[in-house]
N, C-alpha and C. Protein backbone atom coordinates (compact mmCIF):
# COMPACT_ATOMS: atom_id res chain seq x y z
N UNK A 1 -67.54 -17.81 -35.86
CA UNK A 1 -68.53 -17.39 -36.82
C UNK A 1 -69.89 -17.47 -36.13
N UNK A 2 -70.87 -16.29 -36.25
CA UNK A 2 -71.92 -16.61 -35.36
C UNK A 2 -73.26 -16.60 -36.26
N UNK A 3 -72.69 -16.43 -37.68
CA UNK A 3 -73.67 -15.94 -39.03
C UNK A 3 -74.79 -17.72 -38.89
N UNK A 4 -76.01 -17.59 -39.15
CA UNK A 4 -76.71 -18.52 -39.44
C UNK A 4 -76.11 -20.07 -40.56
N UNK A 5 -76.05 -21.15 -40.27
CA UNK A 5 -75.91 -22.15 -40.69
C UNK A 5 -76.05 -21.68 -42.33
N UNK A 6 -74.57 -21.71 -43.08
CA UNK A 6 -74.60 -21.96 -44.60
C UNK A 6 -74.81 -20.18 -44.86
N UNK A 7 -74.87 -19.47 -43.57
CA UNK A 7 -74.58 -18.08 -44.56
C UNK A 7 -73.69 -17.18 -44.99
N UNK A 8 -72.81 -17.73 -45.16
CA UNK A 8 -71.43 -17.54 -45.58
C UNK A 8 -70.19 -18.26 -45.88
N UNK A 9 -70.16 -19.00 -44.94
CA UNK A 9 -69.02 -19.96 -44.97
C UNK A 9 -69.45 -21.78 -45.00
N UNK A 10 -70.50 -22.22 -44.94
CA UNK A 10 -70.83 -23.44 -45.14
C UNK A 10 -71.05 -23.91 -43.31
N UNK A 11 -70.21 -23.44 -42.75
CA UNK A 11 -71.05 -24.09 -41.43
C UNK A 11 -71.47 -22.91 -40.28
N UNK A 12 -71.37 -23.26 -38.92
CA UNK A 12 -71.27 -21.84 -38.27
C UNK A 12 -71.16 -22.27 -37.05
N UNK A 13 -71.19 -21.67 -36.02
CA UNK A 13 -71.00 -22.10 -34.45
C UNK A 13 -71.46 -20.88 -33.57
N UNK A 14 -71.76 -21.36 -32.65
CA UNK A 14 -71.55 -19.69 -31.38
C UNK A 14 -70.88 -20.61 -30.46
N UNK A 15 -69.94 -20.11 -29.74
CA UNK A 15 -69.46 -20.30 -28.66
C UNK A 15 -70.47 -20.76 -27.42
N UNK A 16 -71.63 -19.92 -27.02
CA UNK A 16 -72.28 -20.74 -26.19
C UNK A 16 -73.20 -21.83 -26.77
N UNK A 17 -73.25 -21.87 -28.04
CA UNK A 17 -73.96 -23.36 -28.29
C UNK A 17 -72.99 -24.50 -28.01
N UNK A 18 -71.46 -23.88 -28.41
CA UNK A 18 -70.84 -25.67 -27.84
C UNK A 18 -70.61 -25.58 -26.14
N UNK A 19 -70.46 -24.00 -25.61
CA UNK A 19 -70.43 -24.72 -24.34
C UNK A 19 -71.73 -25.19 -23.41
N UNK A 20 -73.17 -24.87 -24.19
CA UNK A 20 -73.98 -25.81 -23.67
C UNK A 20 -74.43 -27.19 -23.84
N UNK A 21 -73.59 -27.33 -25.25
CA UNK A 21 -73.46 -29.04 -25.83
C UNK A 21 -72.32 -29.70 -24.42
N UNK A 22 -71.59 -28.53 -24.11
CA UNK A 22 -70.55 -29.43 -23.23
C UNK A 22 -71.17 -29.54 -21.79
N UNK A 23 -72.11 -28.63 -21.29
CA UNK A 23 -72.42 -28.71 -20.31
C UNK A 23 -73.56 -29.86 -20.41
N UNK A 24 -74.27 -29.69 -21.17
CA UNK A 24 -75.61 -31.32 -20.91
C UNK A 24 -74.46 -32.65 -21.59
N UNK A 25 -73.26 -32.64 -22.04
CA UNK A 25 -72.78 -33.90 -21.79
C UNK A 25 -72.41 -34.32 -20.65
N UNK A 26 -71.41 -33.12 -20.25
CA UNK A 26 -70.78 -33.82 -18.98
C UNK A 26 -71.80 -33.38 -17.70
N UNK A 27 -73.37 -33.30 -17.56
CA UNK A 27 -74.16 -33.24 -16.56
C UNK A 27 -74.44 -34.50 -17.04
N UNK A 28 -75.18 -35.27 -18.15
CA UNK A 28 -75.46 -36.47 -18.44
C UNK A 28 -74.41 -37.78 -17.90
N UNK A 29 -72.74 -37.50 -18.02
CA UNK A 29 -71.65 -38.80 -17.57
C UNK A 29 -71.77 -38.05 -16.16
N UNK A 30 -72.22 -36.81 -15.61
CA UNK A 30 -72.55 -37.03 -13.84
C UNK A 30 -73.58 -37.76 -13.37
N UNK A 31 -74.45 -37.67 -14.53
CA UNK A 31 -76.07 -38.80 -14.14
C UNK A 31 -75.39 -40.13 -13.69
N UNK A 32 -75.28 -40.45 -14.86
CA UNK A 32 -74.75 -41.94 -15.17
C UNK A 32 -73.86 -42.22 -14.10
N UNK A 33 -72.62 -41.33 -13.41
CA UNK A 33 -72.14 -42.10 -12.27
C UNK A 33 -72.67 -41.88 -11.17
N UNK A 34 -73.78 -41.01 -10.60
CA UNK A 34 -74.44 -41.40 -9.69
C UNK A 34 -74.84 -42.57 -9.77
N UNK A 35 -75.33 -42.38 -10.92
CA UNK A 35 -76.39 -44.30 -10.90
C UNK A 35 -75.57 -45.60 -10.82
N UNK A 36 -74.43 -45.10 -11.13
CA UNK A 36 -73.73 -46.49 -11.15
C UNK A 36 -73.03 -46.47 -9.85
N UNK A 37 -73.07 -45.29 -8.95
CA UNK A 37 -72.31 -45.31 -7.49
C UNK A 37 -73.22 -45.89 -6.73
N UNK A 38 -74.60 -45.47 -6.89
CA UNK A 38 -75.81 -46.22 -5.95
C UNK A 38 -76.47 -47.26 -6.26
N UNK A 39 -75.79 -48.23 -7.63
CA UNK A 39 -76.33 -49.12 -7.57
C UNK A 39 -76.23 -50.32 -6.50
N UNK A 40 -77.08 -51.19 -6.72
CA UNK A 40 -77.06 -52.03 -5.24
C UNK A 40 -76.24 -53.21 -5.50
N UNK A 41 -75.68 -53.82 -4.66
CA UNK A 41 -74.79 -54.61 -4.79
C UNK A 41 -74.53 -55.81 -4.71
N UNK A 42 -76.01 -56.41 -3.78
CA UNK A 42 -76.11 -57.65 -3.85
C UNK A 42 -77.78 -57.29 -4.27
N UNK A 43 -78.10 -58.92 -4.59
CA UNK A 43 -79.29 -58.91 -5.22
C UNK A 43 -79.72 -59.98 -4.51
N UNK A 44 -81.47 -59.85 -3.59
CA UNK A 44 -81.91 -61.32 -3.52
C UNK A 44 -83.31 -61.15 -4.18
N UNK A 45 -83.71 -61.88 -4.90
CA UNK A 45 -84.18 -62.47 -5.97
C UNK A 45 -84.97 -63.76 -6.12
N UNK A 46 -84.07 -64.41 -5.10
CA UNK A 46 -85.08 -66.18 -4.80
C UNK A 46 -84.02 -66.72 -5.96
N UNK A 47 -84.18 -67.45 -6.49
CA UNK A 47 -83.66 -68.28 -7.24
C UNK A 47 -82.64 -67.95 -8.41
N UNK A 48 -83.37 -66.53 -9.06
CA UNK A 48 -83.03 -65.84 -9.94
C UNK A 48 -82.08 -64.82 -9.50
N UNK A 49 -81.22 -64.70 -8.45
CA UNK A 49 -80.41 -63.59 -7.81
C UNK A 49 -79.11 -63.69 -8.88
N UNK A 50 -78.25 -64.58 -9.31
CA UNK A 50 -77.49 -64.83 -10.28
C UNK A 50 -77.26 -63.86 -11.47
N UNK A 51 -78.88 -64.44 -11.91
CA UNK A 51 -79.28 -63.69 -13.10
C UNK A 51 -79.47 -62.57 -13.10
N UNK A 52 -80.04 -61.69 -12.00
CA UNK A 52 -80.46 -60.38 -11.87
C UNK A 52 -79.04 -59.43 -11.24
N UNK A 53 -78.07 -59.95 -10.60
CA UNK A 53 -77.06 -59.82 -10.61
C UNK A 53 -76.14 -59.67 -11.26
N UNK A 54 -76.18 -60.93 -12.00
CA UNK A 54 -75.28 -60.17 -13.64
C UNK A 54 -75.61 -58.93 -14.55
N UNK A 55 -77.07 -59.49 -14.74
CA UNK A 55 -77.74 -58.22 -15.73
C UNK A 55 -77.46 -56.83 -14.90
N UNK A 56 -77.50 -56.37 -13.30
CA UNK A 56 -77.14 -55.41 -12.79
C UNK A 56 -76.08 -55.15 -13.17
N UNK A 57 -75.13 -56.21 -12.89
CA UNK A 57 -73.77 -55.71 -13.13
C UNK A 57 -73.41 -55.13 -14.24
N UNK A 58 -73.58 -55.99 -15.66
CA UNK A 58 -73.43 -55.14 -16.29
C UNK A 58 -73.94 -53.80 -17.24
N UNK A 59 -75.35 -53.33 -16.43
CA UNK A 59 -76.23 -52.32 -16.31
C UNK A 59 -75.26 -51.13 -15.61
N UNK A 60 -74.47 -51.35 -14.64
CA UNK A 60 -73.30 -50.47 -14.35
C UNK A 60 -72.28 -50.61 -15.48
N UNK A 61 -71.76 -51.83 -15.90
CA UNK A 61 -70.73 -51.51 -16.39
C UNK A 61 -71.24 -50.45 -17.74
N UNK A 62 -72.24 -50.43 -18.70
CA UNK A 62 -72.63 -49.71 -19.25
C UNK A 62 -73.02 -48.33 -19.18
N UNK A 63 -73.53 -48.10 -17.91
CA UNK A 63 -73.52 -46.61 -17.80
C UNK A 63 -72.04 -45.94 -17.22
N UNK A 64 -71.10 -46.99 -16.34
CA UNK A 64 -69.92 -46.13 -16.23
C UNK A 64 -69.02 -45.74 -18.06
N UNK A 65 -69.21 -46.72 -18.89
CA UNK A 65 -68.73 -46.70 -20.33
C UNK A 65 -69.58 -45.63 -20.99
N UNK A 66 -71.15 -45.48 -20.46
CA UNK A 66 -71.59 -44.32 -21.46
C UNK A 66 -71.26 -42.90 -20.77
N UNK A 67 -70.90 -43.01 -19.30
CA UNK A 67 -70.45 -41.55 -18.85
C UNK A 67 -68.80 -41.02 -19.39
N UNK A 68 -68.09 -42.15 -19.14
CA UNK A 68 -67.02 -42.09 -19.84
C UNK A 68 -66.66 -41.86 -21.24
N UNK A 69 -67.79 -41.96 -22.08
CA UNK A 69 -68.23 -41.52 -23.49
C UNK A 69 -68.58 -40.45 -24.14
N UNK A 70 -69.60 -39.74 -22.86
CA UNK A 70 -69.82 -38.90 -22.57
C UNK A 70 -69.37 -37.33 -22.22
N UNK A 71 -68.06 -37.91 -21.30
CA UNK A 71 -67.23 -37.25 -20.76
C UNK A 71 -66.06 -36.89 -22.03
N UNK A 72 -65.73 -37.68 -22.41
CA UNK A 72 -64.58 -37.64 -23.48
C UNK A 72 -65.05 -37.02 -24.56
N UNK A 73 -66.27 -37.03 -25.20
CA UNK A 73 -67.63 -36.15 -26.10
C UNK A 73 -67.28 -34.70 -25.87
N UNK A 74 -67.79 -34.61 -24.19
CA UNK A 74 -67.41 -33.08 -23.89
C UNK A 74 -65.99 -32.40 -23.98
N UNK A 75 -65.49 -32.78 -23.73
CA UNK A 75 -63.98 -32.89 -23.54
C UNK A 75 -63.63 -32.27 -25.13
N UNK A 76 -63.70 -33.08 -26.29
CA UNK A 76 -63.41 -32.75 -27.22
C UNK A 76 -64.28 -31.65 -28.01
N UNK A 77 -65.94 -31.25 -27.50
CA UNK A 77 -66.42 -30.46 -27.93
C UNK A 77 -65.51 -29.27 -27.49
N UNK A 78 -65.31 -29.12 -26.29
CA UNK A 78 -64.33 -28.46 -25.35
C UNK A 78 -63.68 -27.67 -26.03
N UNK A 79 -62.61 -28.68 -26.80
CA UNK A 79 -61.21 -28.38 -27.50
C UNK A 79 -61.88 -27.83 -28.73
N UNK A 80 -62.67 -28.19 -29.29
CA UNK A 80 -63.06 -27.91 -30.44
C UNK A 80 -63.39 -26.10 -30.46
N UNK A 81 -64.18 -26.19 -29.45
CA UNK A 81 -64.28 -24.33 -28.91
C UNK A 81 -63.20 -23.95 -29.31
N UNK A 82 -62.16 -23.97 -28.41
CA UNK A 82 -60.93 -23.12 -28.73
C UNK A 82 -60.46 -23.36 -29.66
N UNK A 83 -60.73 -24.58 -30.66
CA UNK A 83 -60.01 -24.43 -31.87
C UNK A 83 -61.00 -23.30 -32.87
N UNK A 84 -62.32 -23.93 -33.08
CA UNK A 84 -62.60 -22.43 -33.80
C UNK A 84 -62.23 -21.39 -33.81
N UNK A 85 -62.33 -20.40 -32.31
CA UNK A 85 -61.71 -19.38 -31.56
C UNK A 85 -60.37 -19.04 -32.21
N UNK A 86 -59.54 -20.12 -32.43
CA UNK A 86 -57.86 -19.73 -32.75
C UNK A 86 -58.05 -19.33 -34.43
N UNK A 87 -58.96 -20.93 -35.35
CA UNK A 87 -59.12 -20.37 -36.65
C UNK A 87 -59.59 -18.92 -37.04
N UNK A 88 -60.74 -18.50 -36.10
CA UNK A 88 -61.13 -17.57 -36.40
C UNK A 88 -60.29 -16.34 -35.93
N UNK A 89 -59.48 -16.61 -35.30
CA UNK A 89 -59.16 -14.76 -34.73
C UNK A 89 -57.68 -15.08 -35.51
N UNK A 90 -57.17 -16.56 -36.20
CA UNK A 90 -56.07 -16.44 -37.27
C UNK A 90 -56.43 -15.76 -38.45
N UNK A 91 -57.62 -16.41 -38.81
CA UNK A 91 -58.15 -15.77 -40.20
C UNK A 91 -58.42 -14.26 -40.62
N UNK A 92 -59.41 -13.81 -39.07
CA UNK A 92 -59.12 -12.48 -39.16
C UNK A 92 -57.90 -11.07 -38.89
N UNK A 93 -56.76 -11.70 -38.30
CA UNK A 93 -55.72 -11.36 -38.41
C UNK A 93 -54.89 -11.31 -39.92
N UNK A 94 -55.21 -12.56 -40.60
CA UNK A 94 -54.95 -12.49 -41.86
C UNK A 94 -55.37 -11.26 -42.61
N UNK A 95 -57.05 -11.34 -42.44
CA UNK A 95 -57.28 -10.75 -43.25
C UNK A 95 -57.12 -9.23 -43.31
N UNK A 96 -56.69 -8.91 -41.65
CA UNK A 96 -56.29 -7.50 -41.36
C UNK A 96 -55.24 -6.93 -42.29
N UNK A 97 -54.01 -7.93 -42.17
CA UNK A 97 -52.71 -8.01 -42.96
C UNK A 97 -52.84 -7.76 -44.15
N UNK A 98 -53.79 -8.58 -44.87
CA UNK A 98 -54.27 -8.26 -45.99
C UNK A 98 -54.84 -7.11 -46.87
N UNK A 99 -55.79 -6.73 -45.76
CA UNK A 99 -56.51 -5.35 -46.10
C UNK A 99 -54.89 -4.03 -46.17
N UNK A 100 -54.03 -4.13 -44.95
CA UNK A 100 -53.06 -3.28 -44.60
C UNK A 100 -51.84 -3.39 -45.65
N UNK A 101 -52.25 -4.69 -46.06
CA UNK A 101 -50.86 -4.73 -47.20
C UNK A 101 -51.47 -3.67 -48.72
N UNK A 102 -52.74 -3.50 -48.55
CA UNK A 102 -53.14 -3.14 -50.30
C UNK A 102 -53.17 -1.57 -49.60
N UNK A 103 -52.48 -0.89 -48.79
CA UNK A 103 -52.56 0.34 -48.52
C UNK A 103 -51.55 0.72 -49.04
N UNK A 104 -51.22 1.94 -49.78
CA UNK A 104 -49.95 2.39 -50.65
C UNK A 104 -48.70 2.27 -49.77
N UNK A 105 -49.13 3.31 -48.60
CA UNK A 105 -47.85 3.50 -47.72
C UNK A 105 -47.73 2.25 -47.11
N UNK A 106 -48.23 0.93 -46.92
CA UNK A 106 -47.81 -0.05 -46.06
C UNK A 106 -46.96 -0.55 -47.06
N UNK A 107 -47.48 -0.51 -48.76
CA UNK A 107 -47.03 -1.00 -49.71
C UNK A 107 -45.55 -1.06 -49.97
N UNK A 108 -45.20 0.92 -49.69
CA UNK A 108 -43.85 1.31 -49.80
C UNK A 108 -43.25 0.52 -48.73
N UNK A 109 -43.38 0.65 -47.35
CA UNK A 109 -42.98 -0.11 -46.28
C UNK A 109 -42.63 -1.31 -46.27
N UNK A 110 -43.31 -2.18 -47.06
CA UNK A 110 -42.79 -3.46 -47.36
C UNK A 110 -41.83 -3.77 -48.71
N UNK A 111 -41.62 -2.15 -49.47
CA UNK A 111 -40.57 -2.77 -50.42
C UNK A 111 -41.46 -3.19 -51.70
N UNK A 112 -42.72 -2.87 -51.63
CA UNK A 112 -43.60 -3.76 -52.68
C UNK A 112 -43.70 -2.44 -53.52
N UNK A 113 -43.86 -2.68 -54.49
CA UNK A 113 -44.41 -1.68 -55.82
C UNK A 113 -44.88 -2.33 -56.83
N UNK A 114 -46.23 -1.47 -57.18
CA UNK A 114 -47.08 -2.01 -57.96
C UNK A 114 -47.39 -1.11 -59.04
């Protein structure tokens, strides 16, 4: 459906709006594992290396969990594409059927009389 939000059917989509929702997710979980590939690995600090070490650490473990969040986000926007895609080209197949069934001669063809 590519009609404006609520003008017809209550929601709407274009195809390249979700595949640019999918592309700035999964460029965003590529950010995030750069940063967590180059983070540094030891820490000196003076006294406080411990502390600044942990908090690093799990400063990675958080951005590998938000790329991975990220990633799985896109992933399902992904699927979601082709599922519209299938509803929609089912529905309008339907409605082809539909239109073709109220034609007299398809009518006779199917045995139907009205």
């Amino acid at each position: 459906m590519t009609m404006p939000y609520g003008g017809g059917g209550g929601y709407s989509y274009t195809p390249e709006g979700l595949n640019s929702i999918v592309g700035q997710l999964r460029h965003g979980a590529k950010a995030l594992d750069g940063v967590a590939a180059r983070a540094v690995q030891g820490v000196d600090a003076g006294t406080s290396s411990d502390v600044v070490g942990t908090v690093l650490a799990d400063l990675i473990k958080m951005a590998t969990a938000s790329a991975g969040a990220l990633s799985g986000s896109a992933e399902k926007v992904h699927a979601a594409n082709g599922a519209y895609d299938d509803i929609e080209n089912s529905q309008t197949g339907q409605i082809k059927r539909a239109g073709q069934s109220e034609d007299p001669d398809t009518r006779r063809e199917m045995h139907v009389h009205g």
